[in-house]
Protein backbone atom coordinates (compact mmCIF):
# COMPACT_ATOMS: atom_id res chain seq x y z
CA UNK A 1 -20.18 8.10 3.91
CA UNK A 2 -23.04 6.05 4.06
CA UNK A 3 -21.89 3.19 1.64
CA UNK A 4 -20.61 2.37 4.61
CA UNK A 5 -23.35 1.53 6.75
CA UNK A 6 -24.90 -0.84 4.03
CA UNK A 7 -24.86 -4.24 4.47
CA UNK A 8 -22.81 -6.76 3.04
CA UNK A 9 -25.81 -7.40 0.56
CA UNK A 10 -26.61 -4.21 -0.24
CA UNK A 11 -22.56 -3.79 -0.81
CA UNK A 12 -22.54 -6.57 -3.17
CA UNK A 13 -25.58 -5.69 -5.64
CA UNK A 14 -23.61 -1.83 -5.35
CA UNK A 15 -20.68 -3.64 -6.72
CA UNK A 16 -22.58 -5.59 -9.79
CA UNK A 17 -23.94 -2.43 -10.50
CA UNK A 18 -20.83 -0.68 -11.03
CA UNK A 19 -18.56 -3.39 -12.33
CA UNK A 20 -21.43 -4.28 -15.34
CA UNK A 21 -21.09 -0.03 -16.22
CA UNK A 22 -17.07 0.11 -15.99
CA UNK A 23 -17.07 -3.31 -18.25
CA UNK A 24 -19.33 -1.96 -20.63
CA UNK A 25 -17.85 1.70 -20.32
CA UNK A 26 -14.31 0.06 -21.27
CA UNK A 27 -15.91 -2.03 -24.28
CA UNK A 28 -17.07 0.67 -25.51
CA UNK A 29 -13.96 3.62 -24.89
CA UNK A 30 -10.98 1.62 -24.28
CA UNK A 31 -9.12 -0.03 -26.91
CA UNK A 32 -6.86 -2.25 -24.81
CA UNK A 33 -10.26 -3.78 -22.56
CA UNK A 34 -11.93 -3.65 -25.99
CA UNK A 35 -9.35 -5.76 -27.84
CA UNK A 36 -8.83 -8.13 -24.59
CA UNK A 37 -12.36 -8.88 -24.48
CA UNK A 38 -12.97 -9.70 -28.01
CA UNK A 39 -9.65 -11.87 -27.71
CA UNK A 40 -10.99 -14.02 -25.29
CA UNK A 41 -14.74 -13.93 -26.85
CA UNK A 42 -16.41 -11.85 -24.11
CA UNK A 43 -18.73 -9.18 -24.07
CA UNK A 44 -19.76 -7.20 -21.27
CA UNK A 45 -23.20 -9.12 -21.03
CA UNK A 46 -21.50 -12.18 -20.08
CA UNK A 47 -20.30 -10.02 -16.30
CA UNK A 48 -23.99 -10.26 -14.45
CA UNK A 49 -22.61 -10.71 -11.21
CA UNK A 50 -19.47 -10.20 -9.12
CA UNK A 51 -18.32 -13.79 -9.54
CA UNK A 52 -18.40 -13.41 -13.48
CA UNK A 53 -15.05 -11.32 -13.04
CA UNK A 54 -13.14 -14.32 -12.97
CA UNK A 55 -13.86 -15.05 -16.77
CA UNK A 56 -12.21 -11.68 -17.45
CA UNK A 57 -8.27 -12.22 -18.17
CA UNK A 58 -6.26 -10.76 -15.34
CA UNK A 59 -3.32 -7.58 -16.51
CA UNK A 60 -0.11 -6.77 -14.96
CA UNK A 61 1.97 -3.71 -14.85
CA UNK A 62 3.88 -4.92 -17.22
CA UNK A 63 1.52 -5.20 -19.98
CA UNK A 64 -0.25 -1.48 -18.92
CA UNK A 65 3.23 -0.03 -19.30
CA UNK A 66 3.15 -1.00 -22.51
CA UNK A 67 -0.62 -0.09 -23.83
CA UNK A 68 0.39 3.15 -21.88
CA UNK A 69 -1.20 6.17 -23.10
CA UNK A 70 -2.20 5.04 -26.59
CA UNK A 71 -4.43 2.06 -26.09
CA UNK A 72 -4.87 2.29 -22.28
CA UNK A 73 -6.41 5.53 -21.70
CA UNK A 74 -9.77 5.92 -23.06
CA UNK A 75 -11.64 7.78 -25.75
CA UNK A 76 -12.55 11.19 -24.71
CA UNK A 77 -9.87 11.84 -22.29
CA UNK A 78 -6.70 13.94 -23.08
CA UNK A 79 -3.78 13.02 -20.92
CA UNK A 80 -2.94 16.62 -20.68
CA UNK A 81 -6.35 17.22 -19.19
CA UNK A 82 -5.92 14.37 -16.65
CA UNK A 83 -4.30 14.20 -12.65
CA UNK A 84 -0.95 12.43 -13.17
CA UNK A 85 0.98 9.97 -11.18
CA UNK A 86 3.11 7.17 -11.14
CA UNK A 87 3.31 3.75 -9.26
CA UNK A 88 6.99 3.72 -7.25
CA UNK A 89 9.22 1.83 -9.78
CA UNK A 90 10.45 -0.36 -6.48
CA UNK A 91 10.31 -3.83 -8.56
CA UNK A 92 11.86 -1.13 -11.67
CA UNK A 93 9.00 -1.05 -13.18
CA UNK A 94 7.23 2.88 -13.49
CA UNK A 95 3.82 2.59 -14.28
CA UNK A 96 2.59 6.62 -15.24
CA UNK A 97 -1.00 6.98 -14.44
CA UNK A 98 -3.66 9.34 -15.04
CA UNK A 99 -7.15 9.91 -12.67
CA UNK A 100 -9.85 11.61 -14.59
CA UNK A 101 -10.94 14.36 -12.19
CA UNK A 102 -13.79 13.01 -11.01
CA UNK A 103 -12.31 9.48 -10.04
CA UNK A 104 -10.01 11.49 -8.28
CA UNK A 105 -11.69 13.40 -6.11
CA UNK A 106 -14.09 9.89 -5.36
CA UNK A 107 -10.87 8.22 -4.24
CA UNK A 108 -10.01 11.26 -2.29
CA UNK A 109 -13.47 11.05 -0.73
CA UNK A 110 -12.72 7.50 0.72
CA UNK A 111 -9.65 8.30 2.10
CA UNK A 112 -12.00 10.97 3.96
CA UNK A 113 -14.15 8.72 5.35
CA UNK A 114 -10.79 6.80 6.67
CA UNK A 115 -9.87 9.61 8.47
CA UNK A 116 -13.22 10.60 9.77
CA UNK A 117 -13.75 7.38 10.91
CA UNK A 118 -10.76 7.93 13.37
CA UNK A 119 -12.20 10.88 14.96
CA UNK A 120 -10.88 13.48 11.98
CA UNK A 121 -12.79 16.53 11.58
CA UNK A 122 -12.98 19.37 8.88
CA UNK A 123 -10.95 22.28 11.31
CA UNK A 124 -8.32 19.42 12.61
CA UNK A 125 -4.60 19.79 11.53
CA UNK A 126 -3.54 16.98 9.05
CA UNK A 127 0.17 16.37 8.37
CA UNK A 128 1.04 14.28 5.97
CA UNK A 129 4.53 12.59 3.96
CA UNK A 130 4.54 12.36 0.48
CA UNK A 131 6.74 12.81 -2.62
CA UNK A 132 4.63 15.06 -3.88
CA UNK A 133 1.54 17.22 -2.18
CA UNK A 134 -2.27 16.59 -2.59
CA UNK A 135 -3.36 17.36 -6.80
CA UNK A 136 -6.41 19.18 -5.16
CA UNK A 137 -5.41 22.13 -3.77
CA UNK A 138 -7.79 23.92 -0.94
CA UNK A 139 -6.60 27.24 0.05
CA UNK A 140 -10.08 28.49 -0.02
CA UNK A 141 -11.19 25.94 3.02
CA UNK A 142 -8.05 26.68 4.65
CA UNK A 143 -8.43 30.51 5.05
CA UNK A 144 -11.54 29.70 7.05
CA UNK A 145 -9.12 27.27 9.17
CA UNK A 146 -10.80 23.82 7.48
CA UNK A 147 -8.82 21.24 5.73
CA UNK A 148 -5.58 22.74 7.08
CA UNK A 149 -2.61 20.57 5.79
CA UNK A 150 1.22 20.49 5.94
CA UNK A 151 2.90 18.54 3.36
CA UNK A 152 6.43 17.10 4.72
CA UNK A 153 8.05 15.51 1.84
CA UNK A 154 10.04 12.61 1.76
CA UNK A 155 13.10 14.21 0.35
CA UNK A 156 13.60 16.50 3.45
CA UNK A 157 16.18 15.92 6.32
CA UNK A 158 14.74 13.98 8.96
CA UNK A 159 15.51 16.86 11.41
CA UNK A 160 13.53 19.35 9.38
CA UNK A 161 10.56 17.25 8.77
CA UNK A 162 10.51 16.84 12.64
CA UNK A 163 10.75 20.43 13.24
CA UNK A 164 7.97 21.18 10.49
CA UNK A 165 5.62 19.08 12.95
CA UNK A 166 6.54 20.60 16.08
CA UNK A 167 5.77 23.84 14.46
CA UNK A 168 2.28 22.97 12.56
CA UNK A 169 1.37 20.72 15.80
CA UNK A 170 -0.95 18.54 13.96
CA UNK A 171 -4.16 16.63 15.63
CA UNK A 172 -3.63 14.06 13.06
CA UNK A 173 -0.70 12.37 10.81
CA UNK A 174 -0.81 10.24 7.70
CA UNK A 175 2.84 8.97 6.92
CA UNK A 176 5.27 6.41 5.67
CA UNK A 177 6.08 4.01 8.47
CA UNK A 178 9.90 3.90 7.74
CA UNK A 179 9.59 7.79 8.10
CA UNK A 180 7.80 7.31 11.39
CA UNK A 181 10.27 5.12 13.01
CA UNK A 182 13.53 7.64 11.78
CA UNK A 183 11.19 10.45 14.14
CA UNK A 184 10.43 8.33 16.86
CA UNK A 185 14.00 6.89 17.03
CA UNK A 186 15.61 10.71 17.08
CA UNK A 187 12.76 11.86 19.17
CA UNK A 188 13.42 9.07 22.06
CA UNK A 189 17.28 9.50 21.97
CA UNK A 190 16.45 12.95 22.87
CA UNK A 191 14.27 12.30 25.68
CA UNK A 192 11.35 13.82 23.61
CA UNK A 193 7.33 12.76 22.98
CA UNK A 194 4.77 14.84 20.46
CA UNK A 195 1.74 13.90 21.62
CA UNK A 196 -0.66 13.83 18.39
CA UNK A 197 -4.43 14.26 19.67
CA UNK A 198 -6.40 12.43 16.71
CA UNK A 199 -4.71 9.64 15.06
CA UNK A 200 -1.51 8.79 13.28
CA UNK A 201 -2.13 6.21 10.16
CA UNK A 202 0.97 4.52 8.45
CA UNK A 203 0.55 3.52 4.79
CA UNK A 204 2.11 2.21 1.88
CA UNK A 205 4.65 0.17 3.42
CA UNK A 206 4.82 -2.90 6.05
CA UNK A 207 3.93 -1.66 9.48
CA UNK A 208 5.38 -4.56 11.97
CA UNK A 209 3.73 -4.48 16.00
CA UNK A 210 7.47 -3.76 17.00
CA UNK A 211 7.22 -0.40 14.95
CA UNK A 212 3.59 0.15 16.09
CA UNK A 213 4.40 -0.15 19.46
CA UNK A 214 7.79 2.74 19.42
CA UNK A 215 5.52 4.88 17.54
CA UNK A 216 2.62 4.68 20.07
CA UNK A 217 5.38 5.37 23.11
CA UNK A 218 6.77 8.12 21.19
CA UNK A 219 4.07 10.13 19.76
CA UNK A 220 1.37 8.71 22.64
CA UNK A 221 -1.50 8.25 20.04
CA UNK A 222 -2.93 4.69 18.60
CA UNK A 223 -1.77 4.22 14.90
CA UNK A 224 -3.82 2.94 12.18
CA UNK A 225 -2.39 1.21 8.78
CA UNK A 226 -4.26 2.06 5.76
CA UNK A 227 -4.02 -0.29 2.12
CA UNK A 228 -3.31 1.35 -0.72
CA UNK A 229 -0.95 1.94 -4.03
CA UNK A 230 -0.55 4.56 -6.72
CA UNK A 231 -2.86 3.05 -9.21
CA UNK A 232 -5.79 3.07 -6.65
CA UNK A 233 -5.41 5.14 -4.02
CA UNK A 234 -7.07 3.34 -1.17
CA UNK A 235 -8.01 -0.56 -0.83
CA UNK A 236 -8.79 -1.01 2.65
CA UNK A 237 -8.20 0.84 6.02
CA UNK A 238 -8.36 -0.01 9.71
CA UNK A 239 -11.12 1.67 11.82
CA UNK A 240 -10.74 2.26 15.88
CA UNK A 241 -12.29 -0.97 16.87
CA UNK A 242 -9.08 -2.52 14.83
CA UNK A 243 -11.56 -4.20 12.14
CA UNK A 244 -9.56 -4.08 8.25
CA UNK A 245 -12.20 -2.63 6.01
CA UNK A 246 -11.85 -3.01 2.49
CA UNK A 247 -12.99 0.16 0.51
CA UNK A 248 -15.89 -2.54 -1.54
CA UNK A 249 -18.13 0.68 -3.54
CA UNK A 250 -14.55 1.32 -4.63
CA UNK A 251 -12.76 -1.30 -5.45
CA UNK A 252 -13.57 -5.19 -5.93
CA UNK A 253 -10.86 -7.62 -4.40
CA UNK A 254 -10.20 -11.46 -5.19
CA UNK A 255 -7.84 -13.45 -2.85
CA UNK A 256 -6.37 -16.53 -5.30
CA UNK A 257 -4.15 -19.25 -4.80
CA UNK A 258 -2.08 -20.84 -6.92
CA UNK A 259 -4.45 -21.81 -9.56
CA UNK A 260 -6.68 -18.33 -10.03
CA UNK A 261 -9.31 -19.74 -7.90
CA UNK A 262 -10.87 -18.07 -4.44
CA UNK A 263 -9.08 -18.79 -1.28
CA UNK A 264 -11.32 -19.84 1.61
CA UNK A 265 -12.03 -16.97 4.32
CA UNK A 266 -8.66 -17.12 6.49
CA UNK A 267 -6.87 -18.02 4.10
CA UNK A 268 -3.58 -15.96 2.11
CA UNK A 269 -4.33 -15.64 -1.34
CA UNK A 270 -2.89 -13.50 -4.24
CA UNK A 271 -4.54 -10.06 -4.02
CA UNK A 272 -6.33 -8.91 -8.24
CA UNK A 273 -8.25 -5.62 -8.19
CA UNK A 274 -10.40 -3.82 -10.56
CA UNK A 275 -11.29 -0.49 -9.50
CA UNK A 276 -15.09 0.22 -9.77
CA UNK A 277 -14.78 3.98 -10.03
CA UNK A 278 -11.56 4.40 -13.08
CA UNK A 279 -12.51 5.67 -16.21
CA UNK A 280 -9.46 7.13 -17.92
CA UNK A 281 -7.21 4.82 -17.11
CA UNK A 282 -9.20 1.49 -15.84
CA UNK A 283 -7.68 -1.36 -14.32
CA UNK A 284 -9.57 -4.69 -14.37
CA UNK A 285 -8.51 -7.64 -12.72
CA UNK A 286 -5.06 -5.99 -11.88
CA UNK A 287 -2.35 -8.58 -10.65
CA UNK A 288 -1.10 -5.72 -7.84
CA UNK A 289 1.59 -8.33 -7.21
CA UNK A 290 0.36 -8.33 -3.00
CA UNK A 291 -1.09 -11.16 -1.19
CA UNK A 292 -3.64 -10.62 1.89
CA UNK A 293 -6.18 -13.28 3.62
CA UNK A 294 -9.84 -11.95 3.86
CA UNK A 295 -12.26 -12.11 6.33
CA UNK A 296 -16.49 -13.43 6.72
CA UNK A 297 -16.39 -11.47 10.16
CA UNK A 298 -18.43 -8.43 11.35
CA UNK A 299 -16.78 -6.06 12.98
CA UNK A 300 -17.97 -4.76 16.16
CA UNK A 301 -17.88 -1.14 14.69
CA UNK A 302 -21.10 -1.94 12.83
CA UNK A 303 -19.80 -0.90 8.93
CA UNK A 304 -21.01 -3.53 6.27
CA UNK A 305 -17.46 -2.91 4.43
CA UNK A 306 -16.04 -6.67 4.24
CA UNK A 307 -13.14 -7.31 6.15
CA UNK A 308 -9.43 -8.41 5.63
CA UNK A 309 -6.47 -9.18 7.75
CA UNK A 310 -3.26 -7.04 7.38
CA UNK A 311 -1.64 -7.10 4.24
CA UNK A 312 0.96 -10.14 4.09
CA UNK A 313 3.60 -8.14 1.85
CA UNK A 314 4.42 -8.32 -1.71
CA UNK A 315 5.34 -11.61 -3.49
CA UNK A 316 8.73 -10.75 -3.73
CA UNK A 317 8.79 -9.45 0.13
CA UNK A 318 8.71 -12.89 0.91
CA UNK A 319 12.39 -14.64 0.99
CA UNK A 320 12.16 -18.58 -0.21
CA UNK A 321 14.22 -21.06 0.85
CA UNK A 322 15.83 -23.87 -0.51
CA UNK A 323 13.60 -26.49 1.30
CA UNK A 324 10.43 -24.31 -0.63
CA UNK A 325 9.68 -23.24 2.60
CA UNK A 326 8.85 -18.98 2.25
CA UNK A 327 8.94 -16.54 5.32
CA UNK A 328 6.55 -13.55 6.23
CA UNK A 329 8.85 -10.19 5.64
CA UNK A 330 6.93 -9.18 8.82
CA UNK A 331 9.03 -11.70 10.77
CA UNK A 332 12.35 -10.00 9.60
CA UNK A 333 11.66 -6.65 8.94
CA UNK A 334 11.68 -5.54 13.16
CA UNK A 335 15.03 -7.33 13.79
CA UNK A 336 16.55 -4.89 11.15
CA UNK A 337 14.39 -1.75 11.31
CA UNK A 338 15.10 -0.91 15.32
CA UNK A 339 18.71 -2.52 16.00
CA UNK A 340 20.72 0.12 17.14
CA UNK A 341 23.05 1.93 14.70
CA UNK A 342 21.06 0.44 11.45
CA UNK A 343 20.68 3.82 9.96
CA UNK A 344 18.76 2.27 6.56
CA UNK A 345 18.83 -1.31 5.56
CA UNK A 346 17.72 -3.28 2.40
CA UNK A 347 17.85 -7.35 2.48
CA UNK A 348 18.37 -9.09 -0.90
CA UNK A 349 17.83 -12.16 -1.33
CA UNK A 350 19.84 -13.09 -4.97
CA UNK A 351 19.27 -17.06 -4.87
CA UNK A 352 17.08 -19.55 -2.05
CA UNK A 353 21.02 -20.11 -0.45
CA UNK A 354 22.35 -16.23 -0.92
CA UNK A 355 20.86 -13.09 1.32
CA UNK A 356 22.47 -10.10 0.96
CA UNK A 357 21.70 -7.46 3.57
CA UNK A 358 22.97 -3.91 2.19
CA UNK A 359 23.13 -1.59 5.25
CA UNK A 360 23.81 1.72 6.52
CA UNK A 361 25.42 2.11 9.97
CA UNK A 362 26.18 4.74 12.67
CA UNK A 363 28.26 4.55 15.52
CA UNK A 364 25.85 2.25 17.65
CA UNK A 365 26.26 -0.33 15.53
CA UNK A 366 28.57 -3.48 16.46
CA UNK A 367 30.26 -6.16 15.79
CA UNK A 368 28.07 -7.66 18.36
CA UNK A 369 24.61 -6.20 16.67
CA UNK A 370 25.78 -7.76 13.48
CA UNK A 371 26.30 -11.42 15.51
CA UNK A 372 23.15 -10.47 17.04
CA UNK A 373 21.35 -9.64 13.42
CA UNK A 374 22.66 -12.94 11.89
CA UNK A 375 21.55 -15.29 14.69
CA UNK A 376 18.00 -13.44 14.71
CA UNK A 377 17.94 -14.05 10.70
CA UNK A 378 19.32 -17.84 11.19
CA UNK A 379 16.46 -18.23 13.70
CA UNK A 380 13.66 -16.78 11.46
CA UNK A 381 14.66 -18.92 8.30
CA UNK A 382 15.85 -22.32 10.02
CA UNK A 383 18.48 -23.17 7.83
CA UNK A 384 22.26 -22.62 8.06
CA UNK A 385 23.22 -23.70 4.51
CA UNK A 386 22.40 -20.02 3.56
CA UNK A 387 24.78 -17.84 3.69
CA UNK A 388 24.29 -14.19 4.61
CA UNK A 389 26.68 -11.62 3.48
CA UNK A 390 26.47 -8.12 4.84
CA UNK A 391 27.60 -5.31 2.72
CA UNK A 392 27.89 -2.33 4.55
CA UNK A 393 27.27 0.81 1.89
CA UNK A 394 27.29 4.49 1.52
CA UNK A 395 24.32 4.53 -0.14
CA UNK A 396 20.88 2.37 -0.92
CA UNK A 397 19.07 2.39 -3.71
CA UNK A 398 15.63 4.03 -2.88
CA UNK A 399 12.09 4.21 -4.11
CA UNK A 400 9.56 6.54 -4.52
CA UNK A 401 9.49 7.39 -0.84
CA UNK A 402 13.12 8.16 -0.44
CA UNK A 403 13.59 5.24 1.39
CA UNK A 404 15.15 1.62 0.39
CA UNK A 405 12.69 -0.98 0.33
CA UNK A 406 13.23 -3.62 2.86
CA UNK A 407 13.54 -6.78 1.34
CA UNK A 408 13.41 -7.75 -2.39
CA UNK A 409 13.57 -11.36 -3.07
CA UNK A 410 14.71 -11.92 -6.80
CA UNK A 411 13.92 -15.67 -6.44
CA UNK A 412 10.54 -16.44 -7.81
CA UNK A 413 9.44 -13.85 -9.07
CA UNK A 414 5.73 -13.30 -10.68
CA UNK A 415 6.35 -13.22 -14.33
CA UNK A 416 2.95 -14.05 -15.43
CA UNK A 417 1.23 -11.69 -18.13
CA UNK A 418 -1.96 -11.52 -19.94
């Protein structure tokens, strides 16, 4: 809590501190870091300051997945003994993970001081969507009405998960987006509002302003997006006065372009994270496969956290066309995500002249919403040569969060490894 208050200086030498112990720390325990290192003739006394990090060799799921448990978790941790995970498999790739205890509960401290930044306090309701509850249970806390939690998961019907909330009546909610919208669509066609008194924070997937702004209406409460995966909980979060923190005594971002260098402030770059706090299972220079444009602002809030805009979307969110020419997902996500009978959706794009949009439909949905869909898409991507086929389906694949992700793009994809 009051990392965050330092400033930007004081954040920085916090972060050479704890990156020169983790690189030394996985020298000395970890025999994948170990044998990396001594491949590329480094030692952890060449890492004195946070720029030094770029001399490390940058890892990818692909290559943890396959270092995974033998070489990857360190010396003096038992897998058995360890808080288990696993990233969401949406690119088909299942990273398991495993959180030494007390990394855990530090990244579940951050996400604390996300919510009590928002006005969250020990005896308010919190419910939350997940796949899976909370690994640290608190029944204790929550006899003496603190830390009370509902878990909705992701696998329920969307008309019981919306009845488990009208009968908890949180102050606060921490969900899915894509989840959000399905309540606040059902909720409005019946003439309904649940008023949540805290804060509702989206996370995990691509929150667009369209979605924002149905959600506000519906459950008459601002929303806040949080960044985050599996592998480290928590990367950055928005506070009330709408600044995009990044989480920097927990993590260490780098924003590249093309050629592994730093992107100027403003600018989109390539997101690579090393968490500062992993021990079991440490990731250093992790290609997390997002892209995100930082920030030299100060927000008006007063935190010395360093700031980032929204997260772009993944690199294979993005669909590329044949003129090389790539477009935000955030531009076509809204078009898709409220049109009327579009029950679930997923947009494929299988070459730069092919989309495929695989989609779901009730009885609201038209001939005319499909014209009206493909003239929206046309308009976004500026270029008739590419045909778009809709294939209307029974069924979607779907990720870790029960729901299909939105838009895959096999064209281009990141295939770069250690």
């Amino acid at each position: 809590m009051r990392n965050q208050w330092k400033s930007p200086g004081e954040l920085k030498k916090l972060q050479e501190k704890k990156l020169r112990s983790l690189l030394r720390y996985a020298y000395d325990r970890n025999e994948f870091y170990h044998r990396l290192l001594r491949k590329h003739d480094l030692s952890p006394s060449d890492f004195r300051t946070v720029d030094d990090i770029r001399r490390f060799p940058s890892v990818n799921k692909a290559v943890m997945m396959e270092n995974y448990p033998q070489a990857i978790v360190s010396k003096g941790f038992e897998v058995s003994d360890c808080i288990h995970a696993a990233t969401s498999g949406s690119t088909g790739q299942n990273l398991n993970l495993v959180y030494d205890v007390r990394t855990y509960e530090y990244y579940m401290a951050i996400t604390y001081r996300n919510f009590a930044a928002l006005g969250y306090m020990p005896w308010h309701k919190l419910a939350y969507t997940r796949y899976e509850s909370f690994k640290i249970e608190n029944q204790f806390y929550e006899k003496l009405g603190i830390t009370r939690r509902q878990f909705i998961s992701v696998f329920s019907p969307p008309e019981k998960q919306i009845a488990m909330l009208k009968a908890f009546y949180p102050d606060s909610v921490t969900a899915y987006p894509s989840i959000m919208i399905e309540w606040a669509k059902m909720l409005k066609n019946e003439g309904e509002t649940l008023e949540i008194p805290v804060f509702i924070r989206s996370e995990a997937e691509i929150l667009t302003k369209e979605a924002r702004s149905l959600i506000e209406d519906v459950f008459q409460s601002p929303i806040y997006e949080e960044y985050g995966s599996a592998e480290f909980v928590q990367f950055a979060w928005e506070c009330k006065d709408r600044g995009y923190h990044i989480s920097s005594d927990s993590v260490l971002l780098e924003f590249l372009d093309d050629e592994g260098e730093p992107v100027a402030p403003g600018e989109e770059g390539e997101i690579v994270v090393t968490s500062l706090e992993a021990h079991a299972m440490p990731f250093i220079r992790y290609k997390i496969n997002d892209r995100g444009v930082p920030l030299d602002d100060v927000c008006s809030c007063g935190r010395g956290l360093p700031l980032m805009k929204l997260v772009v979307g993944r690199n294979d969110d993005f669909v590329w066309l044949p003129n090389g020419d790539r477009v935000n997902p955030r531009m076509i996500i809204p078009y898709f995500e409220l049109a009327p009978g579009v029950k679930e959706f997923r947009i494929v794009q299988e070459r730069e002249d092919w989309i495929r949009i695989e989609i779901i439909t009730g009885s609201e949905f038209t001939d005319e919403v499909q014209k009206k869909l493909t003239h929206e898409l046309y308009t976004v991507i500026k270029d008739h040569t590419v045909e778009i086929q809709f294939d209307f389906c029974e069924e979607i694949p779907r990720g870790r969060h029960n729901r299909p992700r939105p838009i895959l793009s096999r064209v281009r994809k990141d295939a770069s490894s250690v």
